[in-house]
C-alpha atoms as a PDB file:
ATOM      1  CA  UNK A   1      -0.136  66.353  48.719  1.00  0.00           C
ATOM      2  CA  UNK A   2       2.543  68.271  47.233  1.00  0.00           C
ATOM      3  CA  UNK A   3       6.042  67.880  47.154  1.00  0.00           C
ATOM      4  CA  UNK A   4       7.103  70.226  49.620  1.00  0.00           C
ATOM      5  CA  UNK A   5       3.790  69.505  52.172  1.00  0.00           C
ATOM      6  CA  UNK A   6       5.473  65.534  51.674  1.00  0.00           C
ATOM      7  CA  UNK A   7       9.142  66.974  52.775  1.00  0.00           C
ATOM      8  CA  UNK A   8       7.376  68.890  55.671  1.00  0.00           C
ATOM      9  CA  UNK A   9       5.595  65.829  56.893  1.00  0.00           C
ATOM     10  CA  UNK A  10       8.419  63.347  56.866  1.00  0.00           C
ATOM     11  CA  UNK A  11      10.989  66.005  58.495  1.00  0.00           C
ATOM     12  CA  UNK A  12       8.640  66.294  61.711  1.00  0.00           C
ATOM     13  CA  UNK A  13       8.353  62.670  61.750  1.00  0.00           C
ATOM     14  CA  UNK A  14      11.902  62.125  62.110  1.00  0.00           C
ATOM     15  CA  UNK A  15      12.529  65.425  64.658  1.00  0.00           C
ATOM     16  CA  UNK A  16       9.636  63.258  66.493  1.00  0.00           C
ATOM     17  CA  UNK A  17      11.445  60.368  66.373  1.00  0.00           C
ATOM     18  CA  UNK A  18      14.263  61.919  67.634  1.00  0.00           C
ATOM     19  CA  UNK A  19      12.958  63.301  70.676  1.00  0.00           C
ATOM     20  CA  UNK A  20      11.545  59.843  71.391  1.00  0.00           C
ATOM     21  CA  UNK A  21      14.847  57.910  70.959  1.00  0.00           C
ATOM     22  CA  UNK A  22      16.232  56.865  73.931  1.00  0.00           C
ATOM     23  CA  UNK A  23      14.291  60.080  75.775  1.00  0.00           C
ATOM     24  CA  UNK A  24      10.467  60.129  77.622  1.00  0.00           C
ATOM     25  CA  UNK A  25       9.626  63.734  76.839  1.00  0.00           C
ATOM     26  CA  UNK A  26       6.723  64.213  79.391  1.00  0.00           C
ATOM     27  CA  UNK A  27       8.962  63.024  81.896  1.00  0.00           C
ATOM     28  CA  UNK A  28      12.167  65.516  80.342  1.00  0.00           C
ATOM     29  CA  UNK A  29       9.581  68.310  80.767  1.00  0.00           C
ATOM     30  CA  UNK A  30       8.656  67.586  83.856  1.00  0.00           C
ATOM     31  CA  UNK A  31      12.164  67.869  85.282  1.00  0.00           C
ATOM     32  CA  UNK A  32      13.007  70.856  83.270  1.00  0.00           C
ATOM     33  CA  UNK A  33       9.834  72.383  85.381  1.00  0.00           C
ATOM     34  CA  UNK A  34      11.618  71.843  88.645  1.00  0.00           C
ATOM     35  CA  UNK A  35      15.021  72.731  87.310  1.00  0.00           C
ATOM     36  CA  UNK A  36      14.205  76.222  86.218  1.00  0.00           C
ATOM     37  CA  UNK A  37      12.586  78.885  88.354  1.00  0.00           C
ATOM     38  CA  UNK A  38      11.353  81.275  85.912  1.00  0.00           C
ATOM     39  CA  UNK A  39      10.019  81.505  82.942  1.00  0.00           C
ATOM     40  CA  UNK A  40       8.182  83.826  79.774  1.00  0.00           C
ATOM     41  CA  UNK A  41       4.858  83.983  80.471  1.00  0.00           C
ATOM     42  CA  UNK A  42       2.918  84.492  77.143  1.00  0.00           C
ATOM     43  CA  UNK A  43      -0.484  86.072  77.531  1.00  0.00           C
ATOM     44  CA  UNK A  44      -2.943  87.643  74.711  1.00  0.00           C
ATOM     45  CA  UNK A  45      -2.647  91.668  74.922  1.00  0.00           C
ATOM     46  CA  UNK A  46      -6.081  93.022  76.086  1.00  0.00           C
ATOM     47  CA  UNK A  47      -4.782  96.697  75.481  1.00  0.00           C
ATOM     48  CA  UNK A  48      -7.064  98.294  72.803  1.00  0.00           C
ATOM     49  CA  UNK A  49      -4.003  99.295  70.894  1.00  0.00           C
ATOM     50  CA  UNK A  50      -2.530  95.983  70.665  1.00  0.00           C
ATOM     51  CA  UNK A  51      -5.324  93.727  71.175  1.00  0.00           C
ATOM     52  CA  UNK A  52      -4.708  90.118  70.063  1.00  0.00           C
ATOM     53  CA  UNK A  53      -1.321  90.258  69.552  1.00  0.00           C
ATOM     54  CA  UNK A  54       0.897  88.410  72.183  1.00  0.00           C
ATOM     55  CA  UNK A  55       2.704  89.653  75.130  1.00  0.00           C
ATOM     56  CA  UNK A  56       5.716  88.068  76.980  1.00  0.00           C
ATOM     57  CA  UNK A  57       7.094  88.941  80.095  1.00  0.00           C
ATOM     58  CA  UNK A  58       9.679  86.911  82.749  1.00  0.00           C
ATOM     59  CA  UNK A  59       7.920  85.438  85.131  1.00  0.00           C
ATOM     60  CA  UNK A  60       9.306  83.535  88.647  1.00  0.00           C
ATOM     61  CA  UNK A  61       6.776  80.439  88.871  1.00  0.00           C
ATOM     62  CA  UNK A  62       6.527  77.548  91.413  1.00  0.00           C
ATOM     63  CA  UNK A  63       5.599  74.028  91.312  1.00  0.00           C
ATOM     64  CA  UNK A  64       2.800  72.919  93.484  1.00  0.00           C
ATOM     65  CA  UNK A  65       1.820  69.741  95.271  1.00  0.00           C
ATOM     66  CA  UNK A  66       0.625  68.006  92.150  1.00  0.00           C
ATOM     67  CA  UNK A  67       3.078  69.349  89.768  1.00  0.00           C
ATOM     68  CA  UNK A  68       1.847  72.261  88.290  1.00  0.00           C
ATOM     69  CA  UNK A  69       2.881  75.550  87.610  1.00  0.00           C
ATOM     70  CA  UNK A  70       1.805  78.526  89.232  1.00  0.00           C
ATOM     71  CA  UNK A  71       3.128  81.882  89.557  1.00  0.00           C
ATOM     72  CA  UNK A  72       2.777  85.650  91.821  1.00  0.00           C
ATOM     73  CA  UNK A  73       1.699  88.416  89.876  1.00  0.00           C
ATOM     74  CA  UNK A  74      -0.033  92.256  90.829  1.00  0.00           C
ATOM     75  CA  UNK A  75      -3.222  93.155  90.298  1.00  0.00           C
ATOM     76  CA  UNK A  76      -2.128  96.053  88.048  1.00  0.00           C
ATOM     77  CA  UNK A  77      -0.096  93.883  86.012  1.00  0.00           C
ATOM     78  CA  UNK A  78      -0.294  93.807  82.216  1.00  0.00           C
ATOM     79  CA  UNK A  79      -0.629  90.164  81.771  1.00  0.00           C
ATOM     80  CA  UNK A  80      -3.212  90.072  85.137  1.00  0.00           C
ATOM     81  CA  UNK A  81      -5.425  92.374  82.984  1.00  0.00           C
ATOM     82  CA  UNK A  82      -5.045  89.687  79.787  1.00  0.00           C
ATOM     83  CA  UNK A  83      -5.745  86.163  81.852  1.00  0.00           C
ATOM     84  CA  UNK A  84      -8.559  88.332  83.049  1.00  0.00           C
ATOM     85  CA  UNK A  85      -9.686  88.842  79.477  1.00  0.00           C
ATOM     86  CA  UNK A  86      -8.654  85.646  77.932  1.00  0.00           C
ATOM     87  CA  UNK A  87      -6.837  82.827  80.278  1.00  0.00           C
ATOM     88  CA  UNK A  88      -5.435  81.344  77.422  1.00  0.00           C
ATOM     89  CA  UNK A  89      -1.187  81.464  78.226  1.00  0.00           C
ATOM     90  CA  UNK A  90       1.706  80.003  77.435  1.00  0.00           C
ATOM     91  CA  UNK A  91       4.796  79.451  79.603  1.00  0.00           C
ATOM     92  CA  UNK A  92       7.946  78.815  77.987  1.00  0.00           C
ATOM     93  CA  UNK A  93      11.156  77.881  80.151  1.00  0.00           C
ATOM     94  CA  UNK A  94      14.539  76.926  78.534  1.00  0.00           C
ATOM     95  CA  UNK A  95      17.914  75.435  79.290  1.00  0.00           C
ATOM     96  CA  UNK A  96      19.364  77.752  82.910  1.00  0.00           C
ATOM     97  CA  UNK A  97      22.427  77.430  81.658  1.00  0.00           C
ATOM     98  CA  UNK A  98      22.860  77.482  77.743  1.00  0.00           C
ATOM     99  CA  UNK A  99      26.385  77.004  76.384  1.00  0.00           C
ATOM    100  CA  UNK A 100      26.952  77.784  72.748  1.00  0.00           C
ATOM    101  CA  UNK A 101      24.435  77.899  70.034  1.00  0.00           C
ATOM    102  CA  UNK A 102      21.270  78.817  72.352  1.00  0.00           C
ATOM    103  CA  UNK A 103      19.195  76.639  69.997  1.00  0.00           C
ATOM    104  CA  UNK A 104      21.050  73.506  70.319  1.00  0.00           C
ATOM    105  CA  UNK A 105      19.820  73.348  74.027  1.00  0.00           C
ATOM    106  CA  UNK A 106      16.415  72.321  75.095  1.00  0.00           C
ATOM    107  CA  UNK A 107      13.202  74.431  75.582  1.00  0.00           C
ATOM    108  CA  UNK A 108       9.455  74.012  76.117  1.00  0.00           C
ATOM    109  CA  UNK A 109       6.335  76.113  75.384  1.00  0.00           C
ATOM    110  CA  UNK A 110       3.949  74.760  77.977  1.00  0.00           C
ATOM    111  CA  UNK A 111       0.299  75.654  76.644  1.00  0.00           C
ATOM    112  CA  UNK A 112      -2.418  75.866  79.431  1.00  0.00           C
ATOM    113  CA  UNK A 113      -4.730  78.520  81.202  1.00  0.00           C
ATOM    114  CA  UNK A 114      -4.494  79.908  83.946  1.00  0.00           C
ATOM    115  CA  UNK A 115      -6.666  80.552  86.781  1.00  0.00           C
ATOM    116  CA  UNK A 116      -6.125  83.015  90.004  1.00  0.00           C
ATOM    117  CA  UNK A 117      -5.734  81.127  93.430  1.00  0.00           C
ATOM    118  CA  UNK A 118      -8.593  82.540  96.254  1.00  0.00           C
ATOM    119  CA  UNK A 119      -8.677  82.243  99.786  1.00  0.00           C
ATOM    120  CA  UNK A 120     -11.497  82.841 102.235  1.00  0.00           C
ATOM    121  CA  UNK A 121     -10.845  85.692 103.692  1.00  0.00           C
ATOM    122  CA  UNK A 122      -9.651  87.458 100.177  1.00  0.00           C
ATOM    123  CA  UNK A 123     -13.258  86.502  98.866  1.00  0.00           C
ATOM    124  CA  UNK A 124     -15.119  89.284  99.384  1.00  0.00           C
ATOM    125  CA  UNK A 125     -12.619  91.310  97.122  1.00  0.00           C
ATOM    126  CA  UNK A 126     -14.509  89.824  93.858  1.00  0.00           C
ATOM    127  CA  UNK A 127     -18.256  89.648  92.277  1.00  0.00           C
ATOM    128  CA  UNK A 128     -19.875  85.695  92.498  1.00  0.00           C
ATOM    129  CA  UNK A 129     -18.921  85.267  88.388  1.00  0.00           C
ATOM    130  CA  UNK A 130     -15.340  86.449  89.116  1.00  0.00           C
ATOM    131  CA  UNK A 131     -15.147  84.017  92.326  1.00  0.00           C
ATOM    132  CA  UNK A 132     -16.277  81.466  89.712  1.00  0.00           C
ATOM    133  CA  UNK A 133     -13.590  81.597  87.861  1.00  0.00           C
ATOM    134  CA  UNK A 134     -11.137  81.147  90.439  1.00  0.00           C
ATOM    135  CA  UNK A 135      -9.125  77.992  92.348  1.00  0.00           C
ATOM    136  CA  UNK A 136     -10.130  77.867  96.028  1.00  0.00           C
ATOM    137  CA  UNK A 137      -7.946  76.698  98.568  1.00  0.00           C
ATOM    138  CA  UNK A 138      -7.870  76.877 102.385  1.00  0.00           C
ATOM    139  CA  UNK A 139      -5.548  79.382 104.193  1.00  0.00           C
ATOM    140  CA  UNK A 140      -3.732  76.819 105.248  1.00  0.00           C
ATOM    141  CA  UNK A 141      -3.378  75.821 101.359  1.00  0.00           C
ATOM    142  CA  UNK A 142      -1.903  79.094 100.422  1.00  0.00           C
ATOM    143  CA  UNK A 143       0.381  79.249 103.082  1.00  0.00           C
ATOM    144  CA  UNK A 144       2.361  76.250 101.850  1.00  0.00           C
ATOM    145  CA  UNK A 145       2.666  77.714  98.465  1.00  0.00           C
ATOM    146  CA  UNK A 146       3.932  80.613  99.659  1.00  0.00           C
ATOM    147  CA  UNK A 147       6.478  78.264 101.119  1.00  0.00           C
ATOM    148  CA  UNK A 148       6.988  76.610  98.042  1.00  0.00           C
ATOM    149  CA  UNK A 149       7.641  80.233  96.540  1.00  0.00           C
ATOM    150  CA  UNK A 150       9.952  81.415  98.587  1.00  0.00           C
ATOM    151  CA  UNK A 151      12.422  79.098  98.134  1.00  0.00           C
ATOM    152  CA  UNK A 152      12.509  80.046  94.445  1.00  0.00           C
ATOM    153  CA  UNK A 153      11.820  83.985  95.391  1.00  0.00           C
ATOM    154  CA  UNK A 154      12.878  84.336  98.734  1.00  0.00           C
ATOM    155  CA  UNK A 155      11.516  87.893  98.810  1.00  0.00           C
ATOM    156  CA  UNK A 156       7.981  86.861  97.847  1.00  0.00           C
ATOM    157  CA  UNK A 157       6.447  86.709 101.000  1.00  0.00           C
ATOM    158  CA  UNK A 158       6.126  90.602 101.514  1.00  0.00           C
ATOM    159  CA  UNK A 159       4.288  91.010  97.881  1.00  0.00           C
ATOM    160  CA  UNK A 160       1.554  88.496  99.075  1.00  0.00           C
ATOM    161  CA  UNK A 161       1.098  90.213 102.491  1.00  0.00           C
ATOM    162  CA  UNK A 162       1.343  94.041 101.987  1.00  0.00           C
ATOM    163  CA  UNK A 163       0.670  94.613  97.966  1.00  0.00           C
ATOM    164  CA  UNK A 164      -2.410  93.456  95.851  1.00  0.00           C
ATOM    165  CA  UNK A 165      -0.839  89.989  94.274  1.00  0.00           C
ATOM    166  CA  UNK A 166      -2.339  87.084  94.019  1.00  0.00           C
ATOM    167  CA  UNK A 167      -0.901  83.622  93.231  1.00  0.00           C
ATOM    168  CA  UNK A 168      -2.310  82.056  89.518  1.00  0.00           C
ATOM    169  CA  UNK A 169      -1.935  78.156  89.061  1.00  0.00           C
ATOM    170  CA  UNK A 170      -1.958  76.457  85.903  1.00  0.00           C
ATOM    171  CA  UNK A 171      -5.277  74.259  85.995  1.00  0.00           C
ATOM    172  CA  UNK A 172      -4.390  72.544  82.731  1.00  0.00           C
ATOM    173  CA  UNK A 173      -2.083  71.544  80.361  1.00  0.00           C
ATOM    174  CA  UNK A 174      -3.034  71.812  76.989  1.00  0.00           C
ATOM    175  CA  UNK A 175       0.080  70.749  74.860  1.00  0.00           C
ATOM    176  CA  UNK A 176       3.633  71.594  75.122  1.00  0.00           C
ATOM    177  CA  UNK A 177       6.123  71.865  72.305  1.00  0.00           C
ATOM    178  CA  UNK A 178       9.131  69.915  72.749  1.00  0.00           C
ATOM    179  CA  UNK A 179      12.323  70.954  71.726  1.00  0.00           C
ATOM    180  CA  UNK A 180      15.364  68.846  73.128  1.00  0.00           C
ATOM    181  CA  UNK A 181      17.862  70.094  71.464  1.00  0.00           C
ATOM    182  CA  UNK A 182      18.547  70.735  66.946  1.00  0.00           C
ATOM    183  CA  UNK A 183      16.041  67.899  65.545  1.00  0.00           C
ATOM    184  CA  UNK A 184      14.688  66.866  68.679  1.00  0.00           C
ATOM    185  CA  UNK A 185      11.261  67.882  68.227  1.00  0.00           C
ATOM    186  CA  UNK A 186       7.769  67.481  69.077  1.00  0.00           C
ATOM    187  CA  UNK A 187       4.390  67.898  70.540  1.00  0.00           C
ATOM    188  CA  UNK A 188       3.471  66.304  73.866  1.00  0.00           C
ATOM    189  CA  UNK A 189      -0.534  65.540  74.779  1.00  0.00           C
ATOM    190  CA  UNK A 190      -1.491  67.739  77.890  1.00  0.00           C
ATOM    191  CA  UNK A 191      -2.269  64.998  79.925  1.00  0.00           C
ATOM    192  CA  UNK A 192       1.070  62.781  79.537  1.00  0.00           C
ATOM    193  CA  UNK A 193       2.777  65.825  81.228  1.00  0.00           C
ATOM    194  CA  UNK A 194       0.144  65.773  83.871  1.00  0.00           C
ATOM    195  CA  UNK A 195       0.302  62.318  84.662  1.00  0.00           C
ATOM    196  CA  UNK A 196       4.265  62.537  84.850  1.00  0.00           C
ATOM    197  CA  UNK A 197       4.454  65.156  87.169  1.00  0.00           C
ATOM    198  CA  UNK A 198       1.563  63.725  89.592  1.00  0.00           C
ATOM    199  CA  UNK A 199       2.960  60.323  89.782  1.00  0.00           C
ATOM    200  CA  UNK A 200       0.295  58.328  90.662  1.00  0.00           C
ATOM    201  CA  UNK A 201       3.038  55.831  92.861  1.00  0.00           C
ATOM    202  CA  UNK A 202       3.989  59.061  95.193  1.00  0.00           C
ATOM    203  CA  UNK A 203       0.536  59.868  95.765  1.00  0.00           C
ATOM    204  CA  UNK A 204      -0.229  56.579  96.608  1.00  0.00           C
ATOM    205  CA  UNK A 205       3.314  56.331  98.981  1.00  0.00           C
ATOM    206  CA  UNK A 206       2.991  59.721 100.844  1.00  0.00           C
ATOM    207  CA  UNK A 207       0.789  59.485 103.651  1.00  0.00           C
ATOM    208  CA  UNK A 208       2.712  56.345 104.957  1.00  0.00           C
ATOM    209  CA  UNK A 209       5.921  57.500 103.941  1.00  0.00           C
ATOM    210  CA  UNK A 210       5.016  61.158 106.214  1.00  0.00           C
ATOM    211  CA  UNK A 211       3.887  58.658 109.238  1.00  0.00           C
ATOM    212  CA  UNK A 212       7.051  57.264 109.114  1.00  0.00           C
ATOM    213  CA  UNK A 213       9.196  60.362 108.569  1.00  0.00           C
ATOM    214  CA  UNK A 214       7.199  61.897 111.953  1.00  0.00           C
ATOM    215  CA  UNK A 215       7.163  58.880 114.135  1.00  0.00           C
ATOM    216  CA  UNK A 216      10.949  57.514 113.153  1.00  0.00           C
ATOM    217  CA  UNK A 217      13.273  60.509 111.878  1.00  0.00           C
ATOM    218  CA  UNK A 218      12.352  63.493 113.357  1.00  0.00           C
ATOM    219  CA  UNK A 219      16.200  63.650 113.937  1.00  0.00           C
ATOM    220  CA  UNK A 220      17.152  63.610 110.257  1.00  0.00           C
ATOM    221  CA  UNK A 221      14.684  66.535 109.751  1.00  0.00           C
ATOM    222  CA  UNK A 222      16.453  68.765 112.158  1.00  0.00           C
ATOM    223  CA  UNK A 223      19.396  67.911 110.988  1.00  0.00           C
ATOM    224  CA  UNK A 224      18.238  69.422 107.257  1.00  0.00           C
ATOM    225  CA  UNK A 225      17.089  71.922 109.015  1.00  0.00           C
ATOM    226  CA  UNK A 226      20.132  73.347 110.737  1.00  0.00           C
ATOM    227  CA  UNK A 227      22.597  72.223 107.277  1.00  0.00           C
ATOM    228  CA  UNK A 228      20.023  73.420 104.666  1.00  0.00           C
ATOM    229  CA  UNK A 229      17.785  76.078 106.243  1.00  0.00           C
ATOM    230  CA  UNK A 230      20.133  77.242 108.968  1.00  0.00           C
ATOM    231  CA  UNK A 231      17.901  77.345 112.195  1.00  0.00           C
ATOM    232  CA  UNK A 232      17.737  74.879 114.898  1.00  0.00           C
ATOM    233  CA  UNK A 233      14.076  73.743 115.492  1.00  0.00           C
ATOM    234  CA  UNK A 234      13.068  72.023 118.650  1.00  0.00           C
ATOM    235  CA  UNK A 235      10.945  69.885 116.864  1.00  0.00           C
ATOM    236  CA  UNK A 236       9.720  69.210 113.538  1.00  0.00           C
ATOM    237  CA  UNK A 237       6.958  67.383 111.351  1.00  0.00           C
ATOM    238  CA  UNK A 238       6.959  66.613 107.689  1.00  0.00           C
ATOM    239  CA  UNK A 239       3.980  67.895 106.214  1.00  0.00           C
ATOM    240  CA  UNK A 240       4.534  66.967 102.678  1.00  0.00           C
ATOM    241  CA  UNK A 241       6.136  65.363  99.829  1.00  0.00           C
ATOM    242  CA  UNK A 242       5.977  64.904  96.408  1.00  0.00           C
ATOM    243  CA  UNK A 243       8.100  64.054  93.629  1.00  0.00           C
ATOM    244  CA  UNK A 244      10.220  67.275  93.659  1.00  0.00           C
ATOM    245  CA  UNK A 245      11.072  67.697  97.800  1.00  0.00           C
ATOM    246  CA  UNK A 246       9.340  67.623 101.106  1.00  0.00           C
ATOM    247  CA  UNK A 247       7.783  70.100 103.151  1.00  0.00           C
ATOM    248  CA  UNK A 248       8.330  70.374 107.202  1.00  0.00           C
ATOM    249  CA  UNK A 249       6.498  72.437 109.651  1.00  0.00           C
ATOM    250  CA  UNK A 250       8.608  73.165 113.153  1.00  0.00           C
ATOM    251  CA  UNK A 251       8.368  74.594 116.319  1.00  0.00           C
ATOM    252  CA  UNK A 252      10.849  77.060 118.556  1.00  0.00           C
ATOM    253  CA  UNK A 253      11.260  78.486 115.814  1.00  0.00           C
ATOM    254  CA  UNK A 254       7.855  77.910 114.264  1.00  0.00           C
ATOM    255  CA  UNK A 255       8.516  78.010 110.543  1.00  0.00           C
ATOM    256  CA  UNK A 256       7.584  76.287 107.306  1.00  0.00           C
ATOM    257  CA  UNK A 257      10.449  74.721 105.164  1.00  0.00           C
ATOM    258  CA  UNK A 258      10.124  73.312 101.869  1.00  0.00           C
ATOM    259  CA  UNK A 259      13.583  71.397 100.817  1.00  0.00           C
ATOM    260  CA  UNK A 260      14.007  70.223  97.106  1.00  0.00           C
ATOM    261  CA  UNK A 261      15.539  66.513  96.240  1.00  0.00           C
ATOM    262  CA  UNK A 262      18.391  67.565  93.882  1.00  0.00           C
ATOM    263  CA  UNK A 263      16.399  65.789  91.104  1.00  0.00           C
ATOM    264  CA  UNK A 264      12.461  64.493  90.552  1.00  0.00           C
ATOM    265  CA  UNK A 265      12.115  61.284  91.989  1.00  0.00           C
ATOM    266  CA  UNK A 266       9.940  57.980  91.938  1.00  0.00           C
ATOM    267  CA  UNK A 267       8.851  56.213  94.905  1.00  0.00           C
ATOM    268  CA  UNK A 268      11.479  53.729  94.965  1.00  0.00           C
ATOM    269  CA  UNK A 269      13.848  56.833  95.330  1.00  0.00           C
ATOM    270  CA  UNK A 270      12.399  58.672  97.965  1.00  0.00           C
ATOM    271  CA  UNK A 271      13.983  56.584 101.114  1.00  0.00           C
ATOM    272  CA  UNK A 272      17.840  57.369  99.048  1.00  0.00           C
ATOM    273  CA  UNK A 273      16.890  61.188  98.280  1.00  0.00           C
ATOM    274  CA  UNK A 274      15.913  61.461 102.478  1.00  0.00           C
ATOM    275  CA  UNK A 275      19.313  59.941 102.983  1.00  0.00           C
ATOM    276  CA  UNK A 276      20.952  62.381 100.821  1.00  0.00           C
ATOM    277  CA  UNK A 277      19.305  65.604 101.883  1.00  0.00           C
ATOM    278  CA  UNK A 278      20.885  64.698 105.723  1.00  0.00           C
ATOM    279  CA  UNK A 279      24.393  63.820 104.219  1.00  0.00           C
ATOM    280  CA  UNK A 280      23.950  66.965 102.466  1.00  0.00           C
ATOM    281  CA  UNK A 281      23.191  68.593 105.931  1.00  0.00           C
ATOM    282  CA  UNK A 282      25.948  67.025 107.977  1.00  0.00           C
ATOM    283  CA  UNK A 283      28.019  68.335 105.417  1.00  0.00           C
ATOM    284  CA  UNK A 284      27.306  71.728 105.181  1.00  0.00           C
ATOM    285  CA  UNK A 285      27.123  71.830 109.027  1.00  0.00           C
ATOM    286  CA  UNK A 286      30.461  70.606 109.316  1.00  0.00           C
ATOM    287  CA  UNK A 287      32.056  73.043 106.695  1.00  0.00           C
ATOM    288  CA  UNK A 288      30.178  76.247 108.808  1.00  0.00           C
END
């Protein structure tokens, strides 16, 4: 090995050391996912002029119920046209709010493919090798991440309903590079993100957790939804949770709500992040 390959080598040993110090970096990118609500969506050009070469464009993306990324794009699109001829993407988010050098703050390329969401009644629109290529989910399904949209893009709701868009989901995570700030630097395995931003000990808390919330709080969620969402249900259920909010379906008005936690949480957090979304309520309804 030469000298230089040797200096290489060693230097990416210690950025990854850095990143590791102190730091999980599955878990850091996992956070940064909910933290930021858009990001550059890199795609491979399709055009015949500028095939091969990448193309980036800002993109508003969501995270659904098992932690993924997904994102609301038109059928006429550029980058619809290149998933559609090679799925192979990359998402890259960075720091919201960067002060200073921008490179001294953190930033992720998140390398994955995706795949375009489908629901029955929208099937007929495509050939039986298109609908093969495609992530099927119940009306019901898409509904709640539409919810789960529109509290990132509150406007959203009109694209899916009255123009050609359809919702693409992330369906795996390849690698993502890791940048935490200057020598904080590596690559993290596909499936450590995945597994931090399932969280096995959530999945295996909700449906008790959501039995409780119904049959024993059905107060508290009213009250988040007068302070946070600003209507006054007559009754509510929670529908959902996961490691980055909950999700509530109520009645007079019927509506579906999807409230964040101010930060991801484990399991043993959830009953203190409930807590806090109501004192967050009572506050804001006290200060209207």
């Amino acid at each position: 090995m030469s000298e230089s390959n040797t200096s290489d080598s060693n230097s990416s040993v210690l950025a990854e050391r850095l990143a590791n110090k102190n730091e999980n970096p599955a878990s850091n990118v996992a956070q940064w996912l909910e933290d930021v609500h858009h990001g550059t969506l890199c795609t491979i050009s399709s055009h015949s002029e500028l095939e091969g070469f990448p193309y980036g464009s800002i993109v508003p993306f969501a995270i659904s119920s098992d932690g993924m990324p997904y994102i609301l794009i038109a059928e006429i699109a550029a980058h619809t046209k290149n998933i559609l001829t090679n799925s192979k993407s990359c998402l890259f988010i960075s720091h919201p709010n960067p002060k200073g050098d921008p490179q001294s703050n953190w930033r992720a390329s998140i390398f994955g493919e995706f795949e375009r969401v489908i629901t029955p009644s929208r099937k007929d629109k495509f050939n039986m090798s298109e609908l093969e290529k495609c992530i099927h989910v119940s009306e019901e399904e898409e509904e709640r991440m539409l919810v789960r949209y529109c509290q990132r893009v509150p406007s959203a709701k009109s694209y899916l309903e009255t123009h050609n868009f359809y919702f693409w989901k992330m369906k795996n995570i390849e690698k993502v590079r890791y940048i935490a700030g200057f020598g904080k630097i590596c690559w993290i395995n596909g499936d450590e993100v995945e597994k931090e931003i399932s969280d096995i000990e959530i999945q295996n808390i909700k449906v008790g957790s959501i039995e409780h919330m119904n049959d024993d709080h059905e107060d508290a969620m009213i009250t988040i939804c007068q302070g946070i969402h600003d209507f006054s249900p007559k009754t509510v259920k929670m529908i959902d949770l996961d490691c980055g909010g909950i999700m509530m379906h109520s009645n007079n008005p019927e509506r579906m709500t999807y409230t964040p936690f101010e930060k991801r949480i484990k399991a043993d957090d959830l009953r203190v992040e409930i807590i806090n979304l109501v004192k967050k309520s009572r506050k804001l309804l006290s200060t209207s």
